[in-house]
Protein backbone atom coordinates (compact mmCIF):
# COMPACT_ATOMS: atom_id res chain seq x y z
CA UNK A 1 0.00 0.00 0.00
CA UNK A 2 1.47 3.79 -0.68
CA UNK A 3 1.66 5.43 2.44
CA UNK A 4 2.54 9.53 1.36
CA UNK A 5 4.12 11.11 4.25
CA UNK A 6 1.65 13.97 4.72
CA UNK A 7 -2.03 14.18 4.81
CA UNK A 8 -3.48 17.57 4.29
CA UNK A 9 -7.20 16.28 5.20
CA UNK A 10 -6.79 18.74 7.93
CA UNK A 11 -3.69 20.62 8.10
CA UNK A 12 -2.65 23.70 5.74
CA UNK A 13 0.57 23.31 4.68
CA UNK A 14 3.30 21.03 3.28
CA UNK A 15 6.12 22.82 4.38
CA UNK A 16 7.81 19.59 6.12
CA UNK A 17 6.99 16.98 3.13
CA UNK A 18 9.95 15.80 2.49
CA UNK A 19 10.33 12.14 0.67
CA UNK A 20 11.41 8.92 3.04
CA UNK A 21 14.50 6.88 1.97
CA UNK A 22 12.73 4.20 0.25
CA UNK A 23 10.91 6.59 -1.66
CA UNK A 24 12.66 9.15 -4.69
CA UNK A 25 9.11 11.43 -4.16
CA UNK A 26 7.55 12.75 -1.10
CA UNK A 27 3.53 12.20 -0.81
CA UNK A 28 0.98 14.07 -0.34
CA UNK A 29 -2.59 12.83 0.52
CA UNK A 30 -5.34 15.15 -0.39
CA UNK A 31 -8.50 12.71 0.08
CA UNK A 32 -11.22 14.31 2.19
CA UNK A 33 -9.65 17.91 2.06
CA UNK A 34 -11.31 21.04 1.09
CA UNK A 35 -10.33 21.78 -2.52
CA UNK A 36 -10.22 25.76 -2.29
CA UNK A 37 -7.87 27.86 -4.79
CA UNK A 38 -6.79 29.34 -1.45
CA UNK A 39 -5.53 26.15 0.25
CA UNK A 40 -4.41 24.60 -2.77
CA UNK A 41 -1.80 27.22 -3.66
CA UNK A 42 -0.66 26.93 -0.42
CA UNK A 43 -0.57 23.09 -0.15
CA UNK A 44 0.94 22.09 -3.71
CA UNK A 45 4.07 21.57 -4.39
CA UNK A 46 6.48 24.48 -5.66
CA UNK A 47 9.64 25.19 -6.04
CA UNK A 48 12.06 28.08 -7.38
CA UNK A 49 14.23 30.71 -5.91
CA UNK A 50 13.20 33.99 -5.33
CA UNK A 51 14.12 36.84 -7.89
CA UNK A 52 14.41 39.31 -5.89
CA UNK A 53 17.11 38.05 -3.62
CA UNK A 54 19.41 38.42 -6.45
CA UNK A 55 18.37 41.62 -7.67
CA UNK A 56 21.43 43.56 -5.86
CA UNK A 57 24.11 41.49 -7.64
CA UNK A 58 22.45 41.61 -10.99
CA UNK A 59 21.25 45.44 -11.40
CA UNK A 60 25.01 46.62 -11.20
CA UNK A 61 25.53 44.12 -14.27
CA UNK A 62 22.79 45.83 -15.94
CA UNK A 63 23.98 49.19 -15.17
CA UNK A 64 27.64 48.82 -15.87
CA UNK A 65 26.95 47.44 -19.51
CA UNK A 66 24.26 50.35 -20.08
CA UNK A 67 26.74 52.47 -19.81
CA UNK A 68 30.05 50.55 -21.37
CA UNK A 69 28.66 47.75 -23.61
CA UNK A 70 30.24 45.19 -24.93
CA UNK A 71 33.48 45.52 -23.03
CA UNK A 72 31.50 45.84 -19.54
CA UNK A 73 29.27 42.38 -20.90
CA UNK A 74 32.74 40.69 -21.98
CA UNK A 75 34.58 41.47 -18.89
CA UNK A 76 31.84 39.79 -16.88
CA UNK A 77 31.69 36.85 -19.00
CA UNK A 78 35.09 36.40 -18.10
CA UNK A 79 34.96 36.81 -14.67
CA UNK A 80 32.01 34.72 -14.38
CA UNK A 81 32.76 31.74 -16.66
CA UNK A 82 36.37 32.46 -17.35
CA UNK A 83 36.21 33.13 -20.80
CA UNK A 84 36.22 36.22 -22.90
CA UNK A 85 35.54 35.74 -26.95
CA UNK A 86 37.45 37.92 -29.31
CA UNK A 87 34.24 39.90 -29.95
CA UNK A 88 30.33 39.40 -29.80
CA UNK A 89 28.97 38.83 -32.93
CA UNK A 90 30.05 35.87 -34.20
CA UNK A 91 31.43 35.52 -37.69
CA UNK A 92 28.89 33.89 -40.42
CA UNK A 93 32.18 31.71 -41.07
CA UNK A 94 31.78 30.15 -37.70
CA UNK A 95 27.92 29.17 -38.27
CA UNK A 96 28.51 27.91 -41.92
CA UNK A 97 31.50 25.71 -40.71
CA UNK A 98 28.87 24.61 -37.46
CA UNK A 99 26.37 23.58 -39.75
CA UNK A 100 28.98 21.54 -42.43
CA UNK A 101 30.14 19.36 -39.14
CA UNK A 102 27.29 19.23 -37.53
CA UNK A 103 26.65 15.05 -37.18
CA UNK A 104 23.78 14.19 -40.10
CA UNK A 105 21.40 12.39 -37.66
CA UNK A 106 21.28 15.77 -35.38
CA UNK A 107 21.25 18.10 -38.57
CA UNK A 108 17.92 15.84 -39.91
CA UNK A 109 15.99 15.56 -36.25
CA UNK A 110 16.77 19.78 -36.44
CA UNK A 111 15.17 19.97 -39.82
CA UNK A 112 12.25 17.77 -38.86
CA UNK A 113 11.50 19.52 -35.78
CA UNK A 114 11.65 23.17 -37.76
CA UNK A 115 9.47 21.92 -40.21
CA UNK A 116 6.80 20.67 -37.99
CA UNK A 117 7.02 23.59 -36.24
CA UNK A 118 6.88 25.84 -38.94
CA UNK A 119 3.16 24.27 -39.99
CA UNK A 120 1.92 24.78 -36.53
CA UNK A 121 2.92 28.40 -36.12
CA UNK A 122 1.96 29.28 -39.84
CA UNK A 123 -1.82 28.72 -38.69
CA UNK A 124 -1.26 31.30 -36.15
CA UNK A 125 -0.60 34.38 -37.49
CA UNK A 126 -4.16 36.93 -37.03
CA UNK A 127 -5.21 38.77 -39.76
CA UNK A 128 -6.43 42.23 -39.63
CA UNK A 129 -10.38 42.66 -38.77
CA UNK A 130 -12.29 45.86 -39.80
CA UNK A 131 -15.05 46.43 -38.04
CA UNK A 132 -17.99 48.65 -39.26
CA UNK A 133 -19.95 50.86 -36.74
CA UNK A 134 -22.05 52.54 -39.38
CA UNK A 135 -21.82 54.88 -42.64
CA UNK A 136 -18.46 55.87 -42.75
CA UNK A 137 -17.10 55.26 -39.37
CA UNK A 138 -14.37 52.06 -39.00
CA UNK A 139 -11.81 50.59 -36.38
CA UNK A 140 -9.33 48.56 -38.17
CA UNK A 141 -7.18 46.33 -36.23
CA UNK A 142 -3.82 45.56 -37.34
CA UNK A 143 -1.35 43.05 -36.47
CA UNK A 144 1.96 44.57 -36.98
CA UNK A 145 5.45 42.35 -35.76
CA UNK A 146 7.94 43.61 -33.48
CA UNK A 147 10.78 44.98 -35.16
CA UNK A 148 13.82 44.00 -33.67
CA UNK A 149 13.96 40.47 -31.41
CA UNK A 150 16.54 39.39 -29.32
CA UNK A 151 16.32 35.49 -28.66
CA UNK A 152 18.08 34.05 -25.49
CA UNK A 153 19.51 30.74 -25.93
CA UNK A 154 21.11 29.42 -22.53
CA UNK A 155 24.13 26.75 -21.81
CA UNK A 156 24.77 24.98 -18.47
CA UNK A 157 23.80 21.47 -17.97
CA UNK A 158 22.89 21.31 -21.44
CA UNK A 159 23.14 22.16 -24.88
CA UNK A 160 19.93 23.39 -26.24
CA UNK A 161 19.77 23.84 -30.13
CA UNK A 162 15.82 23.49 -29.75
CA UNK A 163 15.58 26.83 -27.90
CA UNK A 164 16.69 28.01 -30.99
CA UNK A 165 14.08 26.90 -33.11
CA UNK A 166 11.60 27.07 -30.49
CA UNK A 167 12.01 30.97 -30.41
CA UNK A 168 13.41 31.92 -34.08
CA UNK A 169 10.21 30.03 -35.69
CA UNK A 170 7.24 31.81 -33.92
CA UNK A 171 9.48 35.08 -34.41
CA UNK A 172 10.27 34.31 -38.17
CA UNK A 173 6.14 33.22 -38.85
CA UNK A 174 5.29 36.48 -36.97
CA UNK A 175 7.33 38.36 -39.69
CA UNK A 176 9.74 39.95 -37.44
CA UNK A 177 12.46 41.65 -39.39
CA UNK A 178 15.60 41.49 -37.70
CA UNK A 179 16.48 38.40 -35.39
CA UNK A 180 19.79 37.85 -33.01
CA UNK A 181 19.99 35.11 -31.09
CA UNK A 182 22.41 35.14 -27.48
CA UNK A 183 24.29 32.03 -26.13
CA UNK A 184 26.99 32.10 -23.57
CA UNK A 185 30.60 31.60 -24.75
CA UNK A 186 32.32 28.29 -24.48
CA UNK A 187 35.87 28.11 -23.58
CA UNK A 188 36.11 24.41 -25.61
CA UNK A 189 34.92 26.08 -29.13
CA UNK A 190 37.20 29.26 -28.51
CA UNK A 191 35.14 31.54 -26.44
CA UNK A 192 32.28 30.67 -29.50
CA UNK A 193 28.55 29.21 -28.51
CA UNK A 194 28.52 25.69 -28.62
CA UNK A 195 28.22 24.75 -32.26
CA UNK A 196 25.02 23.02 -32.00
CA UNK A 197 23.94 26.24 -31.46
CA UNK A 198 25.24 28.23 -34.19
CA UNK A 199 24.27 25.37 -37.07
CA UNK A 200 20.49 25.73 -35.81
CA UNK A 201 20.71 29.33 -36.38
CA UNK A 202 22.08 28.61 -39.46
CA UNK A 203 19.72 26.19 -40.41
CA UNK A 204 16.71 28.52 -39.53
CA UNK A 205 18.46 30.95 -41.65
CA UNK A 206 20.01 33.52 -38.57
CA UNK A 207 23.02 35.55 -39.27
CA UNK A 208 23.43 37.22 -36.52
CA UNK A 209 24.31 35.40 -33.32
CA UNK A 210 26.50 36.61 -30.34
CA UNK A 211 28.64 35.05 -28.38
CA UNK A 212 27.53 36.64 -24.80
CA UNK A 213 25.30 34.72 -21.79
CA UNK A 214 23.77 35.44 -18.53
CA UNK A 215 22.71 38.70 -17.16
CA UNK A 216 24.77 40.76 -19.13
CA UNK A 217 23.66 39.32 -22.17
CA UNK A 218 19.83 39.96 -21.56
CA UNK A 219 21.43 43.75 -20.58
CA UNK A 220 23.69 44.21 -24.11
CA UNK A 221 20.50 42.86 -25.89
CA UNK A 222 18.41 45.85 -24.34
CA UNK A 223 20.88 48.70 -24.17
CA UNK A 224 23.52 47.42 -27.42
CA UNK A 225 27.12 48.84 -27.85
CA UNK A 226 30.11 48.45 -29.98
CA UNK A 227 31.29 45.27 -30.96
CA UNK A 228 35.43 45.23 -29.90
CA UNK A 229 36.63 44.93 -33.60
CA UNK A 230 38.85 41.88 -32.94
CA UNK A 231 39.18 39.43 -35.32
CA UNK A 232 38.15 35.97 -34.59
CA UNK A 233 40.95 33.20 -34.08
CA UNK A 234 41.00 30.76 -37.41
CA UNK A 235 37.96 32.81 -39.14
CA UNK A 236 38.43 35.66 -41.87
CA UNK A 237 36.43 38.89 -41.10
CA UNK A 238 33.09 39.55 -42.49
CA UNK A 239 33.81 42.75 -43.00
CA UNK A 240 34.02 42.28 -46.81
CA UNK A 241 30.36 41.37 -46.88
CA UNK A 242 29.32 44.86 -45.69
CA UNK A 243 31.72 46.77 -47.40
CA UNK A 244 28.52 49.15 -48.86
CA UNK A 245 27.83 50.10 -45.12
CA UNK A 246 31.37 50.34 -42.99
CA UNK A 247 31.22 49.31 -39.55
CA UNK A 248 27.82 48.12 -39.82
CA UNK A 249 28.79 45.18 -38.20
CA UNK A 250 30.58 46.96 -35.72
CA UNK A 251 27.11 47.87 -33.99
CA UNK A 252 25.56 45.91 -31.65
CA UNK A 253 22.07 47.30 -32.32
CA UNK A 254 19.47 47.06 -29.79
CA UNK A 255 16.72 44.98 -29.53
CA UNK A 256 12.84 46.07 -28.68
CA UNK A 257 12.08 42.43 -27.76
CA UNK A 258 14.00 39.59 -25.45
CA UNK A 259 12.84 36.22 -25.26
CA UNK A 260 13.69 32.98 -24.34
CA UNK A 261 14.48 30.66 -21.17
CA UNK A 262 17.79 30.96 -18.37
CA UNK A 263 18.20 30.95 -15.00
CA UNK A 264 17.60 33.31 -12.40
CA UNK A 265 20.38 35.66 -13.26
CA UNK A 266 18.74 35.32 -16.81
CA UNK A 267 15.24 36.12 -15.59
CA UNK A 268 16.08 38.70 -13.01
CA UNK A 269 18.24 40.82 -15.88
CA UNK A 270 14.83 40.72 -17.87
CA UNK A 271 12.96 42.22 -15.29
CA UNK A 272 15.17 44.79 -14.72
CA UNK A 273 15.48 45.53 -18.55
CA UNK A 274 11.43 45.32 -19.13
CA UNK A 275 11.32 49.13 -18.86
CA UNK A 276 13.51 49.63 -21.93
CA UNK A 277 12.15 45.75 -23.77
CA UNK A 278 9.65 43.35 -24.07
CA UNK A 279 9.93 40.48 -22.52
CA UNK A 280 7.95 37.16 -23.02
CA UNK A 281 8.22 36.54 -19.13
CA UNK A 282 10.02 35.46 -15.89
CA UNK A 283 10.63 32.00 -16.20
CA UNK A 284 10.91 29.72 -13.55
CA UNK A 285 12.49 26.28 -13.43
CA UNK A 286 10.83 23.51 -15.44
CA UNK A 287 7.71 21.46 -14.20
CA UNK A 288 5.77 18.34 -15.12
CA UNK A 289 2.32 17.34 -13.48
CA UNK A 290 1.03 13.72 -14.87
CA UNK A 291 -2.88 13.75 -14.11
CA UNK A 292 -3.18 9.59 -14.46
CA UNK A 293 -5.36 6.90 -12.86
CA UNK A 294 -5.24 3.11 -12.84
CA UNK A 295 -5.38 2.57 -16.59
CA UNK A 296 -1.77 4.72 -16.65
CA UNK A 297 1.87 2.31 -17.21
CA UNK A 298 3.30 3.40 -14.31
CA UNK A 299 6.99 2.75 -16.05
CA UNK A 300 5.27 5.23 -18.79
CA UNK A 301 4.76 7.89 -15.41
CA UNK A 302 7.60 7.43 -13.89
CA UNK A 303 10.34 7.97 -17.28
CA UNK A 304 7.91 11.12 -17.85
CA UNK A 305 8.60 12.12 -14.51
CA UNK A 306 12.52 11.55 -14.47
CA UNK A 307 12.42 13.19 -17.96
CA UNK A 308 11.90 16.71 -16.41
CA UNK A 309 13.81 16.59 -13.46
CA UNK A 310 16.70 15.81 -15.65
CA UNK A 311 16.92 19.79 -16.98
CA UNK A 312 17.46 21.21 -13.21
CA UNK A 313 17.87 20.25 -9.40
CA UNK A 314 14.81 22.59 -9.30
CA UNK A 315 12.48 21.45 -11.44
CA UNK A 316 9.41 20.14 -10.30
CA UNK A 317 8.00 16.96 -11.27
CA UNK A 318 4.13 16.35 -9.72
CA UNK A 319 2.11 13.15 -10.17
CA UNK A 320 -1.33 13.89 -8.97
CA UNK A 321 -3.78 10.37 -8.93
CA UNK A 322 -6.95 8.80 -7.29
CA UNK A 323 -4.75 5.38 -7.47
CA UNK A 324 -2.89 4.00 -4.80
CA UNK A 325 -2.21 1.26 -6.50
CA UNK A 326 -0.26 3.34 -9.62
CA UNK A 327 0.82 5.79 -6.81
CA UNK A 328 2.87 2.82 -4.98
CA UNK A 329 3.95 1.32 -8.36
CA UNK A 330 5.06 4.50 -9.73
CA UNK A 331 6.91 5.00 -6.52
CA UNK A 332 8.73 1.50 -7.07
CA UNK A 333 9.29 2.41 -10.77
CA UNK A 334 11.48 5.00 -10.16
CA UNK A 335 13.45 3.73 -7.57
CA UNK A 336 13.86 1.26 -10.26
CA UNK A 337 14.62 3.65 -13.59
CA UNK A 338 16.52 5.92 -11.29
CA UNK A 339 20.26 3.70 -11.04
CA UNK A 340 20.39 3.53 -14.68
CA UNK A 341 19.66 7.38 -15.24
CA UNK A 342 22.63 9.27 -17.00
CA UNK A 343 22.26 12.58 -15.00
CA UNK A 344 21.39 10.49 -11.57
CA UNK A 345 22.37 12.94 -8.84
CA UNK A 346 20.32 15.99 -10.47
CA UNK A 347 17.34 14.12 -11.32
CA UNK A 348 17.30 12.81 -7.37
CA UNK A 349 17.85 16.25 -6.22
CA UNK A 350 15.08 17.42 -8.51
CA UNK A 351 12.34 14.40 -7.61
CA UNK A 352 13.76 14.55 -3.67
CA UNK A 353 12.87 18.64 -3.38
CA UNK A 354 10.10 19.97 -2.12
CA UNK A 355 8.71 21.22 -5.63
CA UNK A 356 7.98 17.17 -6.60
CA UNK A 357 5.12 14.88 -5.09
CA UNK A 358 3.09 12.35 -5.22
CA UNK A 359 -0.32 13.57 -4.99
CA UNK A 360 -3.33 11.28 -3.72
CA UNK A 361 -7.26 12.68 -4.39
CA UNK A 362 -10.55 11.27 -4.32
CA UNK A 363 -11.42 10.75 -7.34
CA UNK A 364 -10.71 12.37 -11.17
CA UNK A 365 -13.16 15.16 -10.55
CA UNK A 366 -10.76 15.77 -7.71
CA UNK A 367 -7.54 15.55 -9.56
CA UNK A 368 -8.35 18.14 -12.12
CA UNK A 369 -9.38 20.41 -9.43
CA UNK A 370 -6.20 20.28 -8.52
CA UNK A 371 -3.95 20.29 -12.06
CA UNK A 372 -5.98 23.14 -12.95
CA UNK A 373 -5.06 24.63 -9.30
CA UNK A 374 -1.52 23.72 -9.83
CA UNK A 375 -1.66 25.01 -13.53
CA UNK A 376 1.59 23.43 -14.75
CA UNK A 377 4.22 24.19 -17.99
CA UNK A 378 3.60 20.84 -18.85
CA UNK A 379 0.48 18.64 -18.00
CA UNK A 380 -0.04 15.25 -19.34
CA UNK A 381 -3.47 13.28 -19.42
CA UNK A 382 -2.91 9.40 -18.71
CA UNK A 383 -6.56 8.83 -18.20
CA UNK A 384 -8.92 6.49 -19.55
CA UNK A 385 -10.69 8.64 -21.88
CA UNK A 386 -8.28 11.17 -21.80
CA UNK A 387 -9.29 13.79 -24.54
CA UNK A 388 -12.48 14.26 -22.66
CA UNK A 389 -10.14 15.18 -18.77
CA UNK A 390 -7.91 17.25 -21.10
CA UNK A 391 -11.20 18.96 -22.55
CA UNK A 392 -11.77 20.22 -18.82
CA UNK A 393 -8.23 21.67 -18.51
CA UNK A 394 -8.50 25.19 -17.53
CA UNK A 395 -4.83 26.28 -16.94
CA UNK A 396 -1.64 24.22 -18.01
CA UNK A 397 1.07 25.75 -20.62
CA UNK A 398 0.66 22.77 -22.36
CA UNK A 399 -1.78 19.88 -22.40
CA UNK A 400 0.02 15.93 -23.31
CA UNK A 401 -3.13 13.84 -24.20
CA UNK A 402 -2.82 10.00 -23.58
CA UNK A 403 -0.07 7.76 -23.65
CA UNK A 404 2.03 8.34 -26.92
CA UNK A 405 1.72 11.86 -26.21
CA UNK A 406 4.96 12.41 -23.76
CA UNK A 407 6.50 16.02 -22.58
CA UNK A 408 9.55 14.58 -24.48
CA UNK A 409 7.43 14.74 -27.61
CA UNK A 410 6.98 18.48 -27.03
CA UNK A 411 10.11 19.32 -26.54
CA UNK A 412 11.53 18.61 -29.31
CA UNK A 413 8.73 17.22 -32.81
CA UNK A 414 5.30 17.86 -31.70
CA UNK A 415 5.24 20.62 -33.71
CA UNK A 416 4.11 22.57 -30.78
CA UNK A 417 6.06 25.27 -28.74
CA UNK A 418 8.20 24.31 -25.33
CA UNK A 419 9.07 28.00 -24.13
CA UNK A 420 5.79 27.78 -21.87
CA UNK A 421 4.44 29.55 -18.90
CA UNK A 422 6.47 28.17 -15.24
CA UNK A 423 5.06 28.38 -11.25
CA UNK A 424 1.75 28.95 -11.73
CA UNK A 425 1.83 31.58 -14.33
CA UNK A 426 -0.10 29.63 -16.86
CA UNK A 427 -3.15 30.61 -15.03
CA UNK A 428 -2.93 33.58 -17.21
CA UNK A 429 -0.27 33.78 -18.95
CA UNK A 430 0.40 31.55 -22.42
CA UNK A 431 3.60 29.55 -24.15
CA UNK A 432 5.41 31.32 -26.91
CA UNK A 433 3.57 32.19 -30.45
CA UNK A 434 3.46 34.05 -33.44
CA UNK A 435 1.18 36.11 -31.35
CA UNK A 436 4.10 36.85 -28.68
CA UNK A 437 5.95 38.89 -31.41
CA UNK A 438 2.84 40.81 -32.89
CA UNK A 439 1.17 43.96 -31.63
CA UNK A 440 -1.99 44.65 -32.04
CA UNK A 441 -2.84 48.89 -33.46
CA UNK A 442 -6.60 50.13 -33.66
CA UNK A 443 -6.49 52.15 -36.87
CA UNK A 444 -9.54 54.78 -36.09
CA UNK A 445 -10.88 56.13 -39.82
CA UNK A 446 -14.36 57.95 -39.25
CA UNK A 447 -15.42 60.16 -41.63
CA UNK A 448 -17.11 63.85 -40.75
CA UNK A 449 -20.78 62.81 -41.01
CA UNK A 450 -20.05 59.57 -39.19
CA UNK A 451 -18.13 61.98 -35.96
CA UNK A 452 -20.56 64.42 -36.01
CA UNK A 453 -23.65 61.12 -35.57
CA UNK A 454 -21.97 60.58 -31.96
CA UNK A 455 -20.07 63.92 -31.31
CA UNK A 456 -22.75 64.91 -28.97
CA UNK A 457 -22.18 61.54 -26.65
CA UNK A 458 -18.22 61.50 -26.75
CA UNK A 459 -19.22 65.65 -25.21
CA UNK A 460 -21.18 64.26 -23.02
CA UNK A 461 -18.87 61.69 -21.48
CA UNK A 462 -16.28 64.42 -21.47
CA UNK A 463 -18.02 66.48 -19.36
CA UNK A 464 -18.73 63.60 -16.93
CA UNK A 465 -15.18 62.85 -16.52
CA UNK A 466 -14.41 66.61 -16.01
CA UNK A 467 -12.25 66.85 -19.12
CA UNK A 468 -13.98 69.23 -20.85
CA UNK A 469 -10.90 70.35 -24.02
CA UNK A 470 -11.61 66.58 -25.13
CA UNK A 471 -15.78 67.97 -25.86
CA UNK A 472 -13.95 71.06 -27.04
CA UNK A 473 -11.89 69.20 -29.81
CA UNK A 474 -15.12 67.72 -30.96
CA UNK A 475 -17.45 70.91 -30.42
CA UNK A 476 -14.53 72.96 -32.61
CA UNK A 477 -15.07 70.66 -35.71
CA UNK A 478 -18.63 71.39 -36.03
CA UNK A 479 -18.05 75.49 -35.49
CA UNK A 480 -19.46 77.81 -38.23
């Protein structure tokens, strides 16, 4: 029988849930508690570390490569991560050799996953809408892309060359102009981005990629600079290619848009520079929640499980069930999987913290109450009938329906976008689209017979709101 180590019947809180030894998860038993969106934000599983506590060490980043650029954003680099590249921008050299020895079986999974994502964001894109309020009087909207994007692709305990084309396609569909993506230096590839990197670019057609990660990226990217001039070790200068426009590629122009995942240094420079950019949003360290019941593998749950606390020690990996029975064998499952797991110690960390859980409810009724509560990045359905539980999904970033539907899937050929809403912020807020990098302008065209039809009411509500020049600007049209 699974035996979870709290039960929150009565109490409030899980702050003490922590898992036993014989168990990778911690449990929590929700039967016979009081389902409120109150307790249930309090009682669920959640992880991540607070911006704000590193706010002080990252705003002087910000600030010091506001005012100096790329040689304040370099010398951090190097302090932090003990490399320095010989400029930013890397040469188109580097990302044509990238792609040319980039190993075929990667190149052809990169070209499968762009194209698949390239049909799903095509059907995205809004067109304009008129609307028609009567004889001569129209509100147009118009969907017009940002100009400028700057694309943050991070390193770390990865490599991730589908970041790339998870933010560069929804960008490119939207029509934005003018694309750069970000990825820390590597001291192995000569203070370039990891190759992997650079060949996606390439293959998604990106020339302009710079060498530059963490905070002070995210702060170049906002404020831009001066590139240093250097030439790159082993590459000839592009220089020649812009001979028509000298020192073009000198500038480091700025962006009006940042997106893309990193950690908190990452997310807390993006909040600081949200004043100055656009920002998709603050995100938070990665997070599965598996709604299943007795008809679920529980080998199936538990490799979905492992699968996400693989990115991060914090990510958060939730199983929420009315089964004790898949509960206790999805307990055993991963004590199982877990020897044999490549990145062991992190996935552990990740499944041992007190952001992962085994959840027990009533019943199904019960368990979406909760996922919808929880609203997780990722949320698969391993239900019987499970189109019908993911039809009552209010808030997830992205619904996985049935068993041959895994997170895996998403992240990489689904077709469907992985940059998705983290801690809770999918109860509002959505993944990455074509309709992240489009604005929306109200184009007002009303002609004099049609203003002077409602003239009298917009004088009216003028003089209600005790702005009476805004019934003046009308009143003056009308003067003879």
């Amino acid at each position: 029988m699974y035996r979870p180590d709290i039960d929150l019947s009565s109490s409030g809180t899980m702050d003490t849930v922590s898992p036993t030894p014989a168990s990778p998860m911690a449990g929590i038993d929700l039967r016979g508690a009081e389902l409120t969106a109150a307790r249930l934000r309090s009682a669920l599983p959640r992880g991540g570390a607070d911006v704000e506590t590193v706010l002080p060490k990252v705003r002087p980043i910000v600030q010091a490569v506001a005012e100096r650029g790329a040689d304040a954003a370099l010398e951090f680099g190097a302090s932090f991560d003990g490399v320095r590249p010989a400029a930013v921008r890397v040469p188109e050299a580097a990302l044509d050799k990238a792609l040319a020895d980039l190993d075929a079986a990667v190149a052809d999974a990169l070209r499968v996953m762009i194209d698949r994502a390239r049909a799903v964001h095509a059907d995205q894109r809004r067109t304009d809408v008129t609307t028609t309020l009567g004889p001569g009087a129209t509100v147009t909207e118009r969907w017009v892309p940002v100009e400028r994007v700057g694309l943050y692709v991070p390193g770390g305990n990865a490599v991730y060359p589908s970041s790339v084309v998870m933010n560069v396609v929804p960008a490119q569909a939207a029509g934005v102009a003018s694309l750069v993506v970000a990825s820390p230096p590597q001291a192995q590839f000569d203070g370039l981005p990891h190759p992997t990197i650079l060949a996606a670019a390439r293959l998604l057609g990106v020339d302009e990629v710079w060498a530059v990660g963490g905070a002070q990226a995210v702060a170049l990217l906002a404020y831009g600079g001066t590139d240093t001039g250097a030439e790159w070790p082993g590459f000839s200068s592009d220089r020649a290619r812009s001979a028509s426009s000298p020192g073009a590629d000198a500038e480091l122009v700025p962006v009006d848009m940042i997106t893309g995942p990193g950690n908190i240094y990452v997310t807390a420079a993006k909040r600081l520079c949200r004043s100055r950019v656009g920002i998709d949003a603050e995100a938070g360290p990665t997070e599965i929640a598996i709604l299943a019941d007795h008809t679920a593998d529980p080998a199936h749950v538990a490799a979905d499980l492992i699968s996400q606390a693989e990115h991060d020690e914090m990510a958060g990996s939730v199983l929420v069930t009315p089964s004790e029975d898949l509960a206790a064998a999805t307990d055993a499952e991963l004590a199982a999987q877990l020897p044999t797991t490549v990145h062991r110690e992190r996935v552990t960390a990740a499944l041992g913290g007190r952001q992962s859980a085994i959840i027990l409810v009533d019943d199904l009724d019960a368990g979406i109450t909760v996922v919808n509560a929880y609203a997780a990045e990722h949320l698969e359905i391993q239900t019987a009938d499970a189109a019908a539980v993911a039809g009552r999904i209010r808030a997830a970033g992205a619904v996985f329906v049935g068993p041959y539907s895994p997170v895996s899937l998403g992240d990489y050929c689904a077709g469907s976008n992985h940059v998705l809403p983290t801690a809770g912020s999918a109860r509002h807020s959505s993944g990455l689209s074509v309709q992240t990098f489009l604005r929306g302008i109200h184009v007002v065209d009303y002609t004099e017979a049609a203003l002077k039809d409602v003239s009298g009411h917009v004088i009216t509500l003028a003089q209600a709101e005790d702005l009476p020049a805004h019934g003046e600007a009308i009143r003056r049209r009308f003067e003879r």
